[in-house]
Protein backbone atom coordinates (compact mmCIF):
# COMPACT_ATOMS: atom_id res chain seq x y z
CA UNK A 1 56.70 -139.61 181.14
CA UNK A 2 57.06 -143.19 180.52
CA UNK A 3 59.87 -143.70 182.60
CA UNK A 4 58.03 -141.76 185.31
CA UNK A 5 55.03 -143.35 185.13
CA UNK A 6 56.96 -147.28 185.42
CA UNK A 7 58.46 -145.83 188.51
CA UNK A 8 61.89 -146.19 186.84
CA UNK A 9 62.70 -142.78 187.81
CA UNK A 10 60.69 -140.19 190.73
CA UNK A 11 60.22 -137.03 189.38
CA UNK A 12 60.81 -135.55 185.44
CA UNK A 13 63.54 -133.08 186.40
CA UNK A 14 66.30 -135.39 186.81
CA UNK A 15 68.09 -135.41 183.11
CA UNK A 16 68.16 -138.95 181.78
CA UNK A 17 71.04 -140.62 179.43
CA UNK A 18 70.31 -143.48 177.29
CA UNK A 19 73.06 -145.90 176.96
CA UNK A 20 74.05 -148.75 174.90
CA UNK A 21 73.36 -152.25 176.32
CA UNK A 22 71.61 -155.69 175.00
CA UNK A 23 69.75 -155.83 171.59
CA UNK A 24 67.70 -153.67 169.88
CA UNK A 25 65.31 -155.59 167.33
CA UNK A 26 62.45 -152.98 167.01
CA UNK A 27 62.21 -149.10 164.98
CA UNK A 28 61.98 -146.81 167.85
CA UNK A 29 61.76 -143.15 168.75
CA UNK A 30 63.25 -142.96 172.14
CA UNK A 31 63.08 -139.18 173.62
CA UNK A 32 65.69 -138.27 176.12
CA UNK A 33 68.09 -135.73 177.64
CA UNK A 34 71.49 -136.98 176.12
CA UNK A 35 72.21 -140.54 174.17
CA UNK A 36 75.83 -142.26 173.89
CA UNK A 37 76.90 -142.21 170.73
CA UNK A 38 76.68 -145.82 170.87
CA UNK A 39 73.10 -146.26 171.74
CA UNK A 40 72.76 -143.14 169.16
CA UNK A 41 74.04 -145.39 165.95
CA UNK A 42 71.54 -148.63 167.47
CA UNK A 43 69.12 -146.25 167.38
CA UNK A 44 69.61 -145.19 163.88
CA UNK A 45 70.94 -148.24 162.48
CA UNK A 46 67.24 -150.13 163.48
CA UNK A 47 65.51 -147.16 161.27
CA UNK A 48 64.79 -145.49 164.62
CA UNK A 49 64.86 -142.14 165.84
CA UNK A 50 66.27 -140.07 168.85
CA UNK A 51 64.77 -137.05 169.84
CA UNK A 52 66.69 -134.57 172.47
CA UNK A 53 64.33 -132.98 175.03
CA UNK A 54 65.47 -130.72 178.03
């Protein structure tokens, strides 16, 4: 809803992929359709969480 609601993306259908890129300095819970593994262990590794919706 976020991402919708930035404009980053039009519509919440489209099936979004969170990969790894830059820093991560903050505990997160990030919600998304698939995660690299990468950006999965940055997740994880900052005490954050990832949470798969479809």
């Amino acid at each position: 809803d976020l991402l919708l609601k930035k404009k980053i993306i039009k519509n919440n259908k489209l099936l979004v992929k969170v990969l790894a890129k830059g820093d991560l300095t903050k505990k997160l819970t990030v919600q998304a359709c698939k995660f690299s593994k990468k950006a999965k262990d940055i997740i994880e590794q900052n005490g954050g969480n990832i949470e798969i919706i479809r």
